[in-house]
PDB file of N, CA and C in Angstrom:
ATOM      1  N   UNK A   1      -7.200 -15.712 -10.057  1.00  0.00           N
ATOM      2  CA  UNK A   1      -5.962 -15.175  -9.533  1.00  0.00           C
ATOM      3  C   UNK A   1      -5.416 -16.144  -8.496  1.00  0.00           C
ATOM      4  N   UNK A   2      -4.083 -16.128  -8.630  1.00  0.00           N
ATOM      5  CA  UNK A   2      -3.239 -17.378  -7.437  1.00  0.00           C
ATOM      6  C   UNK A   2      -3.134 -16.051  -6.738  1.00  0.00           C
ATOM      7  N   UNK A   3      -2.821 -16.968  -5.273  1.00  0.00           N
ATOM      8  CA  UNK A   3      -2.441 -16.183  -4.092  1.00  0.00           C
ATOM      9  C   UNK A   3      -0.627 -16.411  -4.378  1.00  0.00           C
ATOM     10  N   UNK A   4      -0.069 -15.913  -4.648  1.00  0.00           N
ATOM     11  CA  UNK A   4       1.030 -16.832  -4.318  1.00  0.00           C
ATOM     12  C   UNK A   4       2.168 -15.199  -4.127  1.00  0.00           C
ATOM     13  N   UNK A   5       3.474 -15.766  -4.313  1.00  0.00           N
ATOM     14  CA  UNK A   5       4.417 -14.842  -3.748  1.00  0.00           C
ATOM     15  C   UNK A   5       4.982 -13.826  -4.948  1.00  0.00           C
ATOM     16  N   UNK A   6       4.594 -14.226  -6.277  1.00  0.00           N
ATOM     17  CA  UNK A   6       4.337 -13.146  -7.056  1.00  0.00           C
ATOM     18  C   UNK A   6       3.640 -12.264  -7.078  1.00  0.00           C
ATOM     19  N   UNK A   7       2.391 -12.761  -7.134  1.00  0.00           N
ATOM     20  CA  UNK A   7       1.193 -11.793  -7.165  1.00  0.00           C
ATOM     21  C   UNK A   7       1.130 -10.590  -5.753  1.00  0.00           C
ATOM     22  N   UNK A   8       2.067 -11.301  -4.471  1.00  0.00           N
ATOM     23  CA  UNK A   8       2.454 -10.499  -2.895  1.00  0.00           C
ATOM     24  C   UNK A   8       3.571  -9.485  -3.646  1.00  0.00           C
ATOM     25  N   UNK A   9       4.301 -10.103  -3.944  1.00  0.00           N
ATOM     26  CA  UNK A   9       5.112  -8.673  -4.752  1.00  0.00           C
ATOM     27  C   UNK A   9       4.698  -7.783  -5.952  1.00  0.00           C
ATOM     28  N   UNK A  10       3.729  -8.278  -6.511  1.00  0.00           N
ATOM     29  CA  UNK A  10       3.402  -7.218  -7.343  1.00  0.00           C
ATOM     30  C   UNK A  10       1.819  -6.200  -6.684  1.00  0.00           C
ATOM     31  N   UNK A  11       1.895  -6.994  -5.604  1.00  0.00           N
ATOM     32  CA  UNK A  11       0.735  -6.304  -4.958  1.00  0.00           C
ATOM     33  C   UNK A  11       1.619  -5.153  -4.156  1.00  0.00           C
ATOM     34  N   UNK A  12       2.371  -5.284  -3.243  1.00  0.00           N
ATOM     35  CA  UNK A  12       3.382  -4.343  -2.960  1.00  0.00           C
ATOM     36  C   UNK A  12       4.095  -3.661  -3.714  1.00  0.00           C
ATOM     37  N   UNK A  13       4.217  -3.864  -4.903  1.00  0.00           N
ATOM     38  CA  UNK A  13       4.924  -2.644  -5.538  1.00  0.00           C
ATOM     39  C   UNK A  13       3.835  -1.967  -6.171  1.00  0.00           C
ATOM     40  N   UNK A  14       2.679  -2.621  -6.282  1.00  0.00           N
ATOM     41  CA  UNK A  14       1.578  -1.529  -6.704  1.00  0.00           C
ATOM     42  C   UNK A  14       1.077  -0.718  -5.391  1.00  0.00           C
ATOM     43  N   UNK A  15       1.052  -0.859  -4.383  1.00  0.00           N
ATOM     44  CA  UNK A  15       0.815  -0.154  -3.315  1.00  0.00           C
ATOM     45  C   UNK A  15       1.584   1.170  -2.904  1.00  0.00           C
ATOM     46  N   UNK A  16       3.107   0.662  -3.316  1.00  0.00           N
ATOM     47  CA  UNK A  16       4.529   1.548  -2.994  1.00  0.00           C
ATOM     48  C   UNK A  16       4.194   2.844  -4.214  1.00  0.00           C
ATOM     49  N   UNK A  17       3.884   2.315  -5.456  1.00  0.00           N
ATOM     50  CA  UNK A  17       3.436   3.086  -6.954  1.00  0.00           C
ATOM     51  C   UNK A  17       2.580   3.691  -6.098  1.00  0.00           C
ATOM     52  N   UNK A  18       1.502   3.794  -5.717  1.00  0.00           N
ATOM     53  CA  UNK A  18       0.140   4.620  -5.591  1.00  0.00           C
ATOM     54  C   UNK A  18       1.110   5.195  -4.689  1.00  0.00           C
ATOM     55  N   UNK A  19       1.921   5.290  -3.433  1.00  0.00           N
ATOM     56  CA  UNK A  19       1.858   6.319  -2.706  1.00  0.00           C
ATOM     57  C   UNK A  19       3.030   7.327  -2.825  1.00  0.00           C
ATOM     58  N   UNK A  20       3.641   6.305  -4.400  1.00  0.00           N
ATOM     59  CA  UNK A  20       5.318   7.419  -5.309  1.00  0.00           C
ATOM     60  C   UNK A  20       3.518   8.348  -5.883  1.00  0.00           C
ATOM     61  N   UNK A  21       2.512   7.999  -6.575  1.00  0.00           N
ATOM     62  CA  UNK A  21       2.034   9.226  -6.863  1.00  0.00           C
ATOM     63  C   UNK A  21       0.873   9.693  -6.671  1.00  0.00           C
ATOM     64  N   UNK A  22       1.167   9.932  -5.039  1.00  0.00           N
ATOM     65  CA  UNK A  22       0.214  10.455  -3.845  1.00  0.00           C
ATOM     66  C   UNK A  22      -1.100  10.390  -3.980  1.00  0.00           C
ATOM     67  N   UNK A  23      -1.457   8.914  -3.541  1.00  0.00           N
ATOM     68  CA  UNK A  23      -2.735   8.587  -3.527  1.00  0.00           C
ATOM     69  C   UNK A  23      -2.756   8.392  -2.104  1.00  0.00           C
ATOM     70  N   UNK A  24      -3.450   8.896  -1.362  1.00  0.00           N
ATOM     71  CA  UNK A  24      -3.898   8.326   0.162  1.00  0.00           C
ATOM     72  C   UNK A  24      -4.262   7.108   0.275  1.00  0.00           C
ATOM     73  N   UNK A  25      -4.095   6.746   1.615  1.00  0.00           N
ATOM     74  CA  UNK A  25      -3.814   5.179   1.758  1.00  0.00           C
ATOM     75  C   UNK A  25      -5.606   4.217   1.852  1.00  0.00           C
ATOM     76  N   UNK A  26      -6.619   5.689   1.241  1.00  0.00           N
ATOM     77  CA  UNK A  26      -7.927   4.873   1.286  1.00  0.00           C
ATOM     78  C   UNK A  26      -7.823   4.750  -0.190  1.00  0.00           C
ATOM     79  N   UNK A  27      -7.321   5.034  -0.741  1.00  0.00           N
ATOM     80  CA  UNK A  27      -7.181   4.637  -2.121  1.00  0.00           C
ATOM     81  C   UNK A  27      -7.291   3.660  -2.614  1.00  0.00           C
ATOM     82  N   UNK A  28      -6.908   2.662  -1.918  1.00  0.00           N
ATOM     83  CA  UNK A  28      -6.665   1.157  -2.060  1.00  0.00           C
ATOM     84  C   UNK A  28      -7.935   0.506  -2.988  1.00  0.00           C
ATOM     85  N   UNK A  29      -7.508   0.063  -4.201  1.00  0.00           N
ATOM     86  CA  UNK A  29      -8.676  -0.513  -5.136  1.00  0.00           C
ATOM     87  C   UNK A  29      -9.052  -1.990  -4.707  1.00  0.00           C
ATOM     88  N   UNK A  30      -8.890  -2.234  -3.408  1.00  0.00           N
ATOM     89  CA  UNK A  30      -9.152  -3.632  -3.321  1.00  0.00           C
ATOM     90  C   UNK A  30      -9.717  -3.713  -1.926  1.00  0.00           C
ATOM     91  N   UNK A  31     -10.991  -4.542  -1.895  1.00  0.00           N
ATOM     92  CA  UNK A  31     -12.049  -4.277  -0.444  1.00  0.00           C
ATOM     93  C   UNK A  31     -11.608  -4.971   0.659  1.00  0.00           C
ATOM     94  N   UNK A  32     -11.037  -4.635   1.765  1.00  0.00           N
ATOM     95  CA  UNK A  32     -10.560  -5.455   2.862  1.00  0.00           C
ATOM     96  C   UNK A  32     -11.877  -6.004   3.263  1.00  0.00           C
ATOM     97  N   UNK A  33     -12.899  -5.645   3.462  1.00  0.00           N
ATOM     98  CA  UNK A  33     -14.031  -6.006   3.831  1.00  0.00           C
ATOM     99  C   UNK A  33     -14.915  -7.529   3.079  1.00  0.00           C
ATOM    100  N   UNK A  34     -14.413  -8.078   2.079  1.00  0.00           N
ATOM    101  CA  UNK A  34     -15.117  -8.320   0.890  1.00  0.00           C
ATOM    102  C   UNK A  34     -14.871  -9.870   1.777  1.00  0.00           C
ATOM    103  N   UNK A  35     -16.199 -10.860   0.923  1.00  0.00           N
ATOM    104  CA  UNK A  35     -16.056 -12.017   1.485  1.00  0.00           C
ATOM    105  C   UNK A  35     -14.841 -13.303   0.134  1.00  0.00           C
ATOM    106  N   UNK A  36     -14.532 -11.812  -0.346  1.00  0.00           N
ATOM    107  CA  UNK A  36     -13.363 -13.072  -1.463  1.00  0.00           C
ATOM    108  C   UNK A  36     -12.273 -12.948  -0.788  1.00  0.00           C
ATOM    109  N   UNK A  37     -11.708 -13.852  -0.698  1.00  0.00           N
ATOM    110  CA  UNK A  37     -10.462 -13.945  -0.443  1.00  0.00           C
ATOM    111  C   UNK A  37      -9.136 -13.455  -1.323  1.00  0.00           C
ATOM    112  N   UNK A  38      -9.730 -13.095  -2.447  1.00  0.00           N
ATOM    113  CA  UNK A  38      -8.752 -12.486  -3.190  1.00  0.00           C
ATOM    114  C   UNK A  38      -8.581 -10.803  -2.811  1.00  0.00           C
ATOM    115  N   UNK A  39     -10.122 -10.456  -2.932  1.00  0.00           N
ATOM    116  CA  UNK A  39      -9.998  -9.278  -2.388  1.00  0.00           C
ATOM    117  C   UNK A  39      -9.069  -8.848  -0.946  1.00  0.00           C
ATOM    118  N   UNK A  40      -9.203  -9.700   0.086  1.00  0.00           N
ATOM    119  CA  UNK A  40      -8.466  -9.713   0.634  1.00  0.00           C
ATOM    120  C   UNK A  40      -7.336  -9.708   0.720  1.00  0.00           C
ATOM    121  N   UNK A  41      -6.679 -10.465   0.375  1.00  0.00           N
ATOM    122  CA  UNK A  41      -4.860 -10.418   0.092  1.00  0.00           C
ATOM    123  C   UNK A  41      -4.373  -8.801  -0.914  1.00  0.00           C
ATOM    124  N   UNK A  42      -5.480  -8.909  -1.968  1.00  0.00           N
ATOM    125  CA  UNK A  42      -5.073  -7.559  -2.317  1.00  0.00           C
ATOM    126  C   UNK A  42      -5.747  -6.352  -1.553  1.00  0.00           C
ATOM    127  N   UNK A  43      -5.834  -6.158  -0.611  1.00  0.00           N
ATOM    128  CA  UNK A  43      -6.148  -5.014   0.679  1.00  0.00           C
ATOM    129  C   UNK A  43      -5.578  -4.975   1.433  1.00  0.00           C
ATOM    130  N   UNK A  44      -4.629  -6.451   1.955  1.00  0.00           N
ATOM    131  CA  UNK A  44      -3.727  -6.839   3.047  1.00  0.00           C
ATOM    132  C   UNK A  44      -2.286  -6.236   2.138  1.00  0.00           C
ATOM    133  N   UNK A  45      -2.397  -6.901   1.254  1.00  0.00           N
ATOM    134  CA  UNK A  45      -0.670  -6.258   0.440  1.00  0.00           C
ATOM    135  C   UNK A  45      -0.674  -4.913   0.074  1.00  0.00           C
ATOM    136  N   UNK A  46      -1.649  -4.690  -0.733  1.00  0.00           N
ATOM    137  CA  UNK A  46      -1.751  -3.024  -1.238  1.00  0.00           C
ATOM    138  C   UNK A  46      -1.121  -2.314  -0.204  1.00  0.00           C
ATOM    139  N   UNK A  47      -1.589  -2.257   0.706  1.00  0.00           N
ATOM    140  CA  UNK A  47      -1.461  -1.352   1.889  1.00  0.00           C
ATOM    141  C   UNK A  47      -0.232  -1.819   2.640  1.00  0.00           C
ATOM    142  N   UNK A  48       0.481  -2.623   2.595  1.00  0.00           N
ATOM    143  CA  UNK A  48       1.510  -3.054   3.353  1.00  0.00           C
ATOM    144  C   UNK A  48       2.332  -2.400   2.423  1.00  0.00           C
ATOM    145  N   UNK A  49       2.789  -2.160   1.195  1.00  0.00           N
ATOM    146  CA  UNK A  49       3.796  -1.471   0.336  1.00  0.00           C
ATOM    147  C   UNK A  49       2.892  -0.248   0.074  1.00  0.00           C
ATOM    148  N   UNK A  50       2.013   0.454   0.600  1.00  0.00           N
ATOM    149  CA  UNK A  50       1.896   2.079   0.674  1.00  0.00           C
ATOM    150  C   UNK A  50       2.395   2.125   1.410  1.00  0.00           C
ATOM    151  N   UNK A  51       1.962   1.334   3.202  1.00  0.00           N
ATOM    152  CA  UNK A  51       2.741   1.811   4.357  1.00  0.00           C
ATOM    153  C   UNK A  51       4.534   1.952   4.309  1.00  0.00           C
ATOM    154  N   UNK A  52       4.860   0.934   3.679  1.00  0.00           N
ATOM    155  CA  UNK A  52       6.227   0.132   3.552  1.00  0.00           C
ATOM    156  C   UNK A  52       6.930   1.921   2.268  1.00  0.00           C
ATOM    157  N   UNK A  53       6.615   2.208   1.667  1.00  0.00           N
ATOM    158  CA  UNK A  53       6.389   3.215   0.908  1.00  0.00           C
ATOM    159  C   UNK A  53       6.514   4.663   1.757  1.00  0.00           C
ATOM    160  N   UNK A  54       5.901   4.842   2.440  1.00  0.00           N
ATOM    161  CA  UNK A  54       5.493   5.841   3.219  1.00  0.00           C
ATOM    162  C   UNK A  54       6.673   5.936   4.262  1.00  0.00           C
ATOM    163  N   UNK A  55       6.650   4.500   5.096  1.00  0.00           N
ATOM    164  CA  UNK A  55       8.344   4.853   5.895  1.00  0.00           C
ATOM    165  C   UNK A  55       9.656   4.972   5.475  1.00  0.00           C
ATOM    166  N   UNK A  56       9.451   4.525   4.426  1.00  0.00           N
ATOM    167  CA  UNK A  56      10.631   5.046   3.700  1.00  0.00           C
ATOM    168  C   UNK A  56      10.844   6.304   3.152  1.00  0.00           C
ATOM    169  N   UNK A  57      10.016   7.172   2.989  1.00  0.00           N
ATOM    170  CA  UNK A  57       9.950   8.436   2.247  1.00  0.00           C
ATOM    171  C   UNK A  57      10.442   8.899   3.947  1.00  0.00           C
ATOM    172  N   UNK A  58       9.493   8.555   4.799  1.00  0.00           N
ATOM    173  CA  UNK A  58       9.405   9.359   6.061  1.00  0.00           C
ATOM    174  C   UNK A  58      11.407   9.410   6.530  1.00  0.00           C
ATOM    175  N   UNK A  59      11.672   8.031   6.563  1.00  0.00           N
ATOM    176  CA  UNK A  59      12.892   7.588   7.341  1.00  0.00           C
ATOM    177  C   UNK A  59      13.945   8.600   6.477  1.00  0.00           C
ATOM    178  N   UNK A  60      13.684   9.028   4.946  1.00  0.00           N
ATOM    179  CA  UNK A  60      14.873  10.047   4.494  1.00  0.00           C
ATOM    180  C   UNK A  60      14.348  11.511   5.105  1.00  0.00           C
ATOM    181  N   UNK A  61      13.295  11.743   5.107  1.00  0.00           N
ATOM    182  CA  UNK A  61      12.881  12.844   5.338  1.00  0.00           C
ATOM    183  C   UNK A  61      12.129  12.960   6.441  1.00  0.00           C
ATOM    184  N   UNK A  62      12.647  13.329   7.232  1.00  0.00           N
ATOM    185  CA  UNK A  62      12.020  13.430   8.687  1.00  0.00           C
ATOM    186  C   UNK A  62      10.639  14.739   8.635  1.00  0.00           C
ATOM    187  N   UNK A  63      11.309  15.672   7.774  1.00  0.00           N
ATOM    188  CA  UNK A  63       9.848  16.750   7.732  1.00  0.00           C
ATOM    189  C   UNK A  63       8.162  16.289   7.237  1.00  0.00           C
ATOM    190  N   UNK A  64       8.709  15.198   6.149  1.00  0.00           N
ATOM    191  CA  UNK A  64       7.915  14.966   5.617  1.00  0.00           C
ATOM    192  C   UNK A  64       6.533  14.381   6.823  1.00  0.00           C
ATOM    193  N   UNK A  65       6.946  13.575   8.023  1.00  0.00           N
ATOM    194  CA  UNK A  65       5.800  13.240   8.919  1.00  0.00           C
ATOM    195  C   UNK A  65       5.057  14.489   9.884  1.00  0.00           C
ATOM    196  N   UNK A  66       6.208  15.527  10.254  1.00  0.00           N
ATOM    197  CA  UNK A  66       5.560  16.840  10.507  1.00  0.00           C
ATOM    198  C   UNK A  66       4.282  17.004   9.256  1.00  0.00           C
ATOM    199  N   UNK A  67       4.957  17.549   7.551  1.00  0.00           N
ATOM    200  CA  UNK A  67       4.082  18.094   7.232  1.00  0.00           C
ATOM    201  C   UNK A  67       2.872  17.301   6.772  1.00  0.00           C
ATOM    202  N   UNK A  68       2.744  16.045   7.135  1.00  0.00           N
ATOM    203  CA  UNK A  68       2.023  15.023   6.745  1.00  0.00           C
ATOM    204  C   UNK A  68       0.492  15.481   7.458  1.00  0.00           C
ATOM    205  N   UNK A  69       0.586  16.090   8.380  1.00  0.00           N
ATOM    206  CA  UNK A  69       0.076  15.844   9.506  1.00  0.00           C
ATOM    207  C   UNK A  69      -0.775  17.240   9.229  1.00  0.00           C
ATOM    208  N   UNK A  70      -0.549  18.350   8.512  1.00  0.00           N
ATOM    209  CA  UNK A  70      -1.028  19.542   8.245  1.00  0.00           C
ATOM    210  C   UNK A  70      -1.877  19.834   7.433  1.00  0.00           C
TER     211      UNK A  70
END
């Protein structure tokens, strides 16, 4: 796998996908912990387009971080 700026966008839109169908953000199929470096970038991106995902749902819907929380 290249690191490169494709594979960063398709890592973010797979991240944004898991949290359109509500996977929690430990979900993440890729080990931040791991000594590959691939694993890495995909743990660093995944999660940057759940989060990136998540404020956007939040920023239309303000209830949604109340009921997040319940």
């Amino acid at each position: 796998m290249e690191l490169n700026r494709q594979r960063y966008l398709a890592l973010l839109n797979e991240g944004k996908a898991a949290f359109a169908a509500g996977d929690p953000s430990d979900a993440c199929p890729y080990d931040q912990y791991s000594a590959d470096q691939e694993q890495q970038f995909g743990a660093r991106y995944w999660t940057q387009g759940w989060v990136a995902a998540r404020t956007a749902a939040e920023a239309t819907n303000p209830q949604a971080e109340a009921s997040a929380g319940q």
